[in-house]
Protein backbone atom coordinates (compact mmCIF):
# COMPACT_ATOMS: atom_id res chain seq x y z
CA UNK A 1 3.43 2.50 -17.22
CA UNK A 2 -0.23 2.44 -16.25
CA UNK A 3 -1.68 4.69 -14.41
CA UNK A 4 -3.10 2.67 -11.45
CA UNK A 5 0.56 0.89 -11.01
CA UNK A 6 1.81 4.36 -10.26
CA UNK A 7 -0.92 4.80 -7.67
CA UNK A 8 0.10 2.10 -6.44
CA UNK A 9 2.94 2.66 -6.05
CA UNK A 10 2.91 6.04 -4.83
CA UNK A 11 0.57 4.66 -2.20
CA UNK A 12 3.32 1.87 -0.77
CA UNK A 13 5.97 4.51 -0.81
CA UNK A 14 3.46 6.90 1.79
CA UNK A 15 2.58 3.41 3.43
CA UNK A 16 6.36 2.92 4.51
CA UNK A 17 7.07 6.87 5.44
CA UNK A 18 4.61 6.43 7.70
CA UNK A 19 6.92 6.21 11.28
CA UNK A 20 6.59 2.25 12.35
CA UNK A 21 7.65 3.47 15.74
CA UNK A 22 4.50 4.17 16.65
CA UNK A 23 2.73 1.33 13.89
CA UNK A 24 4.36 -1.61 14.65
CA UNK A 25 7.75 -2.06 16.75
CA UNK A 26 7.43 -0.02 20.30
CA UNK A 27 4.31 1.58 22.20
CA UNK A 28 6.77 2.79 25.21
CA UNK A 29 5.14 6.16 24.95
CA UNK A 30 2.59 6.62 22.54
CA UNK A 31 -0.86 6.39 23.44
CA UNK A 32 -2.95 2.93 22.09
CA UNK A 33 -4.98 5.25 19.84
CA UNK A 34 -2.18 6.48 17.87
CA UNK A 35 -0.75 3.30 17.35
CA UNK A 36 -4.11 1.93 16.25
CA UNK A 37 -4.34 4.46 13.74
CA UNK A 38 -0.39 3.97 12.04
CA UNK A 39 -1.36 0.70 11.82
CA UNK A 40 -4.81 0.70 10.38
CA UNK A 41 -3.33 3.21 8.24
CA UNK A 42 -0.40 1.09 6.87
CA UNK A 43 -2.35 -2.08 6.26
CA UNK A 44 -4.93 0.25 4.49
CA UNK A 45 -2.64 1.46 2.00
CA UNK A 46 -0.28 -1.54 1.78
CA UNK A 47 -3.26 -3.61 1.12
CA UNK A 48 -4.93 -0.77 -1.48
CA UNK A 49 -1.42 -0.49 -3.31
CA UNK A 50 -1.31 -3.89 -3.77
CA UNK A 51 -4.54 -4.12 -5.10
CA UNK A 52 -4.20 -1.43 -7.58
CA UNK A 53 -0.36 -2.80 -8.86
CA UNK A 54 -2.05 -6.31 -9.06
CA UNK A 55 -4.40 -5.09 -11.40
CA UNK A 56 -2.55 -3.13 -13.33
CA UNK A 57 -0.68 -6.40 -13.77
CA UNK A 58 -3.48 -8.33 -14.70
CA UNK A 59 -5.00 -6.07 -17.06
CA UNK A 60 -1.45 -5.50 -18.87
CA UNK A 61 -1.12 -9.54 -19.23
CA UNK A 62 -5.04 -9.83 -20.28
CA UNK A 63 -4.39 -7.11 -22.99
CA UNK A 64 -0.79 -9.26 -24.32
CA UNK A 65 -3.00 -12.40 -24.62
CA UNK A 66 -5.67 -10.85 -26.32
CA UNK A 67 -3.56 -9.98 -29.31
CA UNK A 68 -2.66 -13.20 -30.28
């Protein structure tokens, strides 16, 4: 498995331990700051983790056509 898929990876399982309490579903309670934060947070590493799997996937499908 390459390396950058794992990264990836890794970074989508940190984006979804992150509490969407505060993120996404409820702000009874927590301050608009913090919930700016979880959020900008999430979409930065949802976003990044997508970006590395999706070229992981695209270099791993460039590198099976080349050899034909």
């Amino acid at each position: 498995m390459n390396t950058r898929k794992i990264i990836g990876y890794v970074l989508w399982l940190l984006a979804f331990l992150i509490p969407f309490q505060p993120a996404i579903l409820s702000t009874d309670g927590i301050h608009n700051v913090t919930g700016l934060i979880s959020f900008i947070v999430l979409l930065v590493l949802l976003f990044t983790g997508y970006f590395l799997v999706d070229g992981a996937n695209a270099a791993g499908k460039a590198d099976a056509h080349h050899g034909h």
